[in-house]
Protein backbone atom coordinates (compact mmCIF):
# COMPACT_ATOMS: atom_id res chain seq x y z
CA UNK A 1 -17.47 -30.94 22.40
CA UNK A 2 -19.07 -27.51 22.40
CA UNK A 3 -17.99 -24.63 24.27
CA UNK A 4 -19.39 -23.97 27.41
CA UNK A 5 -19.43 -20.73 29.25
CA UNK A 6 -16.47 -21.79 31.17
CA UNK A 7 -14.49 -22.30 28.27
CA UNK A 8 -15.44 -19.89 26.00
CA UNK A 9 -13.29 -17.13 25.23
CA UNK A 10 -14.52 -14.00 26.88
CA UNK A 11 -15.89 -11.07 24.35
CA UNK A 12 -13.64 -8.08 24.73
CA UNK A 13 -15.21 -5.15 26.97
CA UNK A 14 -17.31 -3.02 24.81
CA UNK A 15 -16.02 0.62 25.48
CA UNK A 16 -15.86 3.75 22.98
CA UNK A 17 -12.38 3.17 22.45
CA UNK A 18 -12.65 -0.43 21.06
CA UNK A 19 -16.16 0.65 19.04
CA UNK A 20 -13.72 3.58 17.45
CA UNK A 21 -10.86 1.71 17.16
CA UNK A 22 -12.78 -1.04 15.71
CA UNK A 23 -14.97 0.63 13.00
CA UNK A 24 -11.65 2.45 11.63
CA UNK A 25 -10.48 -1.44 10.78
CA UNK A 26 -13.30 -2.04 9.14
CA UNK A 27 -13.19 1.11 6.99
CA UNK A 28 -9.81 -0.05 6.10
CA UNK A 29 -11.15 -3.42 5.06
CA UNK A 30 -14.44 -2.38 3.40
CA UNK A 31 -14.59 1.02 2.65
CA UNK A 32 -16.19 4.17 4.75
CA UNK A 33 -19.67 3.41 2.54
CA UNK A 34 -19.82 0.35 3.61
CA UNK A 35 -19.71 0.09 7.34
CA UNK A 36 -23.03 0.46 8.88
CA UNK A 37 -23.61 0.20 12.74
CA UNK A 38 -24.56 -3.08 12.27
CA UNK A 39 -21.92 -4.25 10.74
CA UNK A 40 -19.55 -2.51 13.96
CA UNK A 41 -21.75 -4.35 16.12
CA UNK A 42 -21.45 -7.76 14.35
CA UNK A 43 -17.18 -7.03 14.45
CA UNK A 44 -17.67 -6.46 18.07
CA UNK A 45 -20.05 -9.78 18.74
CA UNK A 46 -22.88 -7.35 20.15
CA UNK A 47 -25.97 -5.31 19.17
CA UNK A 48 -26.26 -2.45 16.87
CA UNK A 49 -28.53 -1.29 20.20
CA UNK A 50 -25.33 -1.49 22.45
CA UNK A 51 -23.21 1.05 20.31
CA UNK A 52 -25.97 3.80 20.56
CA UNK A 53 -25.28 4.08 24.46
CA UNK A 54 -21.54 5.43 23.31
CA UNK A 55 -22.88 7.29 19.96
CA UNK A 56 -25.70 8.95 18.94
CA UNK A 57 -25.38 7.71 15.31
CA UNK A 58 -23.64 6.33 12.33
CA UNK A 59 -22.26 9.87 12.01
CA UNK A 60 -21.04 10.76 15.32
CA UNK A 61 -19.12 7.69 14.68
CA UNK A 62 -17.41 8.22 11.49
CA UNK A 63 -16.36 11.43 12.77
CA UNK A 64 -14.79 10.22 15.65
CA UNK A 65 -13.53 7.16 13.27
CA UNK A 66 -12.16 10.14 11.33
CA UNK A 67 -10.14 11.74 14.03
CA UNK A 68 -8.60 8.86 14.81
CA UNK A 69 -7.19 8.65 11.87
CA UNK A 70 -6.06 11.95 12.13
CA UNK A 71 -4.22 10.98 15.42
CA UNK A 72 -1.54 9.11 13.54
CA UNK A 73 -0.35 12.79 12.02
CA UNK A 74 2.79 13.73 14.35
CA UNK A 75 3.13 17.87 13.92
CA UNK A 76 6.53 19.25 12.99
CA UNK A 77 9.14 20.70 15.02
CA UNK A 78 11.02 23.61 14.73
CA UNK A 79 14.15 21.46 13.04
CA UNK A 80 12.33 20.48 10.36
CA UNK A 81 12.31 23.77 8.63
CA UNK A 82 11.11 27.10 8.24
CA UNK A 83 7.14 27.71 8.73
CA UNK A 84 6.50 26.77 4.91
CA UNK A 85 8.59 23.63 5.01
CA UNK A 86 6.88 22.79 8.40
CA UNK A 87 3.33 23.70 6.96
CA UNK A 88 4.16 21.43 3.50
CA UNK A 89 4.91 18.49 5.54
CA UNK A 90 1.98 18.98 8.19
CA UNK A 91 -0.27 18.76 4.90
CA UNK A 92 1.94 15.99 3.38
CA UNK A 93 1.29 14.47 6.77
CA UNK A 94 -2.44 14.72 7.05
CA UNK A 95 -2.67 13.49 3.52
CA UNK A 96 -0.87 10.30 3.86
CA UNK A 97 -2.53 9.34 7.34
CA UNK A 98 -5.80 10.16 5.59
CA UNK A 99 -4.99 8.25 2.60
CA UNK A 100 -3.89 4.75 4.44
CA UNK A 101 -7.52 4.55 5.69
CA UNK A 102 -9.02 4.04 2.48
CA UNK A 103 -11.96 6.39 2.00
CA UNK A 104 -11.94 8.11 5.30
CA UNK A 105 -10.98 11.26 3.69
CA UNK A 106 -14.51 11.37 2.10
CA UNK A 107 -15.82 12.71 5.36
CA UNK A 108 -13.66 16.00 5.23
CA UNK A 109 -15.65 17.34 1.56
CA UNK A 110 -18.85 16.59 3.15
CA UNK A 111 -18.27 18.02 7.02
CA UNK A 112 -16.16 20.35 8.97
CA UNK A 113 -13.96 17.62 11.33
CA UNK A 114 -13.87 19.10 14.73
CA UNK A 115 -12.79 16.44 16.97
CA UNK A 116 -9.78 16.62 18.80
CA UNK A 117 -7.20 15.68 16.74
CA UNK A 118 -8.90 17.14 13.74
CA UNK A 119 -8.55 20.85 15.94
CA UNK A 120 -5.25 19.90 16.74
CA UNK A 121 -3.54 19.48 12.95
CA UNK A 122 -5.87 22.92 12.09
CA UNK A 123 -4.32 24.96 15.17
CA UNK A 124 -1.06 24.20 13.71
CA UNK A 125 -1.80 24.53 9.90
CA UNK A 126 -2.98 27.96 11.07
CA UNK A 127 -0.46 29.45 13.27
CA UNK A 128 1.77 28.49 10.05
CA UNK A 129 0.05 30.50 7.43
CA UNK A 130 0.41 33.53 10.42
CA UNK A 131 3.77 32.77 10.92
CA UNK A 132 4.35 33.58 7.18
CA UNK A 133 3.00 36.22 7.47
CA UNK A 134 -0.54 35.86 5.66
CA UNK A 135 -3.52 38.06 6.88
CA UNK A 136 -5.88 36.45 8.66
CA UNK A 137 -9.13 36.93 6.40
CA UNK A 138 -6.62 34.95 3.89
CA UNK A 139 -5.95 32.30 6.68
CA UNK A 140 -9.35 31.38 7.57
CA UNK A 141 -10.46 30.90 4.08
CA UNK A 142 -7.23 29.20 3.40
CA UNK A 143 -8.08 26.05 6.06
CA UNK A 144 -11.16 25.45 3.34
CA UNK A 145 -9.30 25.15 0.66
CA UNK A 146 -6.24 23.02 2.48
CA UNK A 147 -9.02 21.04 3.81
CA UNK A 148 -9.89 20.37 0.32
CA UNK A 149 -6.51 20.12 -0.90
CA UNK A 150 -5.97 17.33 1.66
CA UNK A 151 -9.52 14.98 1.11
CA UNK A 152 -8.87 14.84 -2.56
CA UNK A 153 -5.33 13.70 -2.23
CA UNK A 154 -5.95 11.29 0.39
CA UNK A 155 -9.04 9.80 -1.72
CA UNK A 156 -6.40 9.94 -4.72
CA UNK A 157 -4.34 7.80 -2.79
CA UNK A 158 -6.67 5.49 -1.08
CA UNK A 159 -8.08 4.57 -4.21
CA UNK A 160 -4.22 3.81 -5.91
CA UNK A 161 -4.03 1.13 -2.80
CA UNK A 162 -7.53 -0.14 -2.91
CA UNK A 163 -6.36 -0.85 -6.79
CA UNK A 164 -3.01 -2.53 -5.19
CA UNK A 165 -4.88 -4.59 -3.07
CA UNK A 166 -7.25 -5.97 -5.95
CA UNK A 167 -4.53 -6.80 -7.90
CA UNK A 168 -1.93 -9.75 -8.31
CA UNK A 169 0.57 -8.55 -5.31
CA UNK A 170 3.57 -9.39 -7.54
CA UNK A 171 2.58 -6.62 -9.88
CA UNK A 172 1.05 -3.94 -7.74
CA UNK A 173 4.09 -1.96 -7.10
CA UNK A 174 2.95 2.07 -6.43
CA UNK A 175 5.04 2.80 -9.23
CA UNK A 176 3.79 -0.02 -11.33
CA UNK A 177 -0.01 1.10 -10.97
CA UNK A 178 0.83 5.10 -11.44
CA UNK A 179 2.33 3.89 -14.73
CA UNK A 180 -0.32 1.32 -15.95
CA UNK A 181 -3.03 4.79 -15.41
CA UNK A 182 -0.56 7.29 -16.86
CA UNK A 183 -0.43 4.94 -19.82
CA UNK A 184 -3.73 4.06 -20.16
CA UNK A 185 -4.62 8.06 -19.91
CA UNK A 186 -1.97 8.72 -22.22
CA UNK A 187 -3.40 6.06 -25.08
CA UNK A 188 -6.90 7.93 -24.37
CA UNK A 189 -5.48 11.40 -25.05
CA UNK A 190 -3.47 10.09 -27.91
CA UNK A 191 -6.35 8.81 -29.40
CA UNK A 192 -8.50 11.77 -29.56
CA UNK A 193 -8.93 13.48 -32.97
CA UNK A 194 -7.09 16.81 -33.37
CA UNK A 195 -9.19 18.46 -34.67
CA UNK A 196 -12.08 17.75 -32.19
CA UNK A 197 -10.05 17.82 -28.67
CA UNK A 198 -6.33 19.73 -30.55
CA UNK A 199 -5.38 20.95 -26.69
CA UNK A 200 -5.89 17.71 -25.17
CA UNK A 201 -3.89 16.16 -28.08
CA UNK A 202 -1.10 18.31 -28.05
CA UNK A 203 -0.66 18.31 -23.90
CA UNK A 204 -0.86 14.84 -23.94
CA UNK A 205 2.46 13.84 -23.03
CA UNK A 206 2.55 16.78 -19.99
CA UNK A 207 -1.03 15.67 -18.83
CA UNK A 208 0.19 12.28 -18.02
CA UNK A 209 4.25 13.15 -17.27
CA UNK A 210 5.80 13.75 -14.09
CA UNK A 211 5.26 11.36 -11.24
CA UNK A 212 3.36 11.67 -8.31
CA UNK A 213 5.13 13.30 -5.54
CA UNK A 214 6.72 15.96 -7.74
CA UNK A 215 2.82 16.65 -8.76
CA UNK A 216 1.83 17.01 -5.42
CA UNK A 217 4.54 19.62 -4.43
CA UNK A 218 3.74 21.34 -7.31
CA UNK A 219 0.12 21.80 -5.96
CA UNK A 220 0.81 22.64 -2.85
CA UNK A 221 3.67 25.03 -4.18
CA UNK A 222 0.77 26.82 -6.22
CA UNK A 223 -1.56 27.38 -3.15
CA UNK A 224 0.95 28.47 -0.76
CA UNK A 225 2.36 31.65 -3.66
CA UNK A 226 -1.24 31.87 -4.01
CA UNK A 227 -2.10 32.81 -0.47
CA UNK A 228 1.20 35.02 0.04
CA UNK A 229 0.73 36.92 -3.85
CA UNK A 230 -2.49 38.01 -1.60
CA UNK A 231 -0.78 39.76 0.37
């Protein structure tokens, strides 16, 4: 028999919340490209017309998609460190909230985030850098380049999951897909001719070595004496 309105399971109450909470699933599931305001509306059994009563548009909405993402990042405390092993985990933070919402991350190298959350993790990065004593010209330039620092890794890592997820579970292990690339990189290098690419040929081994996390300290290792040789 077919449902009636009696029986039919009620639609959830559209509210910003659920539109927000709803379009960061979706990102998850299909990519930030991919998720149009129709396709919100068609998750939420409405019209694209209802959303634009809560947003103006598609990009008011991935930026408050974005800070919600950003939510997830819990700040440090004072136990955790001094204010460059607070500031390297804030980042290392950011980064891996960023990075479990696939390509979410893509919206920090194209805009300045400046919801909520998004001022929240910046206040913080930046009372850091001054608590280490860098100047504050060096500061305020320095949240551009963290801000890149932090959409590239993420986007590194989204895209080592997405690759997971497309592949036989059994033998997408993090570790097993870091060393299927570093091997096929390191059979690419390998292969070129010396004498057309000798620097790539002889660096091969380092260009592909070292796994990920100790690669990722090292970056951040280099900004941060960066930013305080500055000085």
């Amino acid at each position: 028999m077919s449902a009636t309105p009696r029986t039919r399971p009620e639609k959830s109450t559209l509210s910003l919340d659920a539109i927000v909470t709803t379009t960061l699933a979706l990102v998850d599931e299909l990519g930030y490209a991919a998720v149009s305001m129709r396709r919100v509306a068609q998750a939420l059994e409405t019209g694209p017309a209802s959303l634009y009563v809560y947003v103006r548009d598609r990009h008011e909405l991935m930026s408050l998609t974005y800070d919600l993402a950003i939510a997830e990042v819990v700040l440090p405390v004072e136990s955790d460190g001094d204010w460059r092993a607070r500031l390297e985990l804030l980042v290392d933070r950011i980064v891996a909230a960023l990075g479990s919402h696939d390509d979410i991350a893509s919206i920090g190298l194209s805009d300045v985030p400046t919801g909520p959350q998004s001022l929240r993790v910046t206040e913080e990065l930046l009372r850091l850098l001054r608590a280490g004593g860098i100047d504050d010209a060096a500061c305020a330039w320095a949240a551009d380049l963290f801000g890149q620092y932090i959409s590239s890794s993420a986007l590194e890592i989204a895209a080592r999951l997405r690759a997971q997820r497309a592949t036989d579970p059994a033998h997408a292990s993090e570790a097993a897909m870091a060393a299927a690339m570093s091997a096929h990189l390191d059979a690419v290098y390998r292969g070129l001719p010396a004498d057309t690419h000798p620097t790539i040929h002889a660096l091969a081994p380092l260009l592909t070595g070292g796994e990920g996390g100790k690669r990722a300290a090292w970056k951040l290792r280099v900004i941060l004496d960066g930013l305080l040789a500055q000085g």
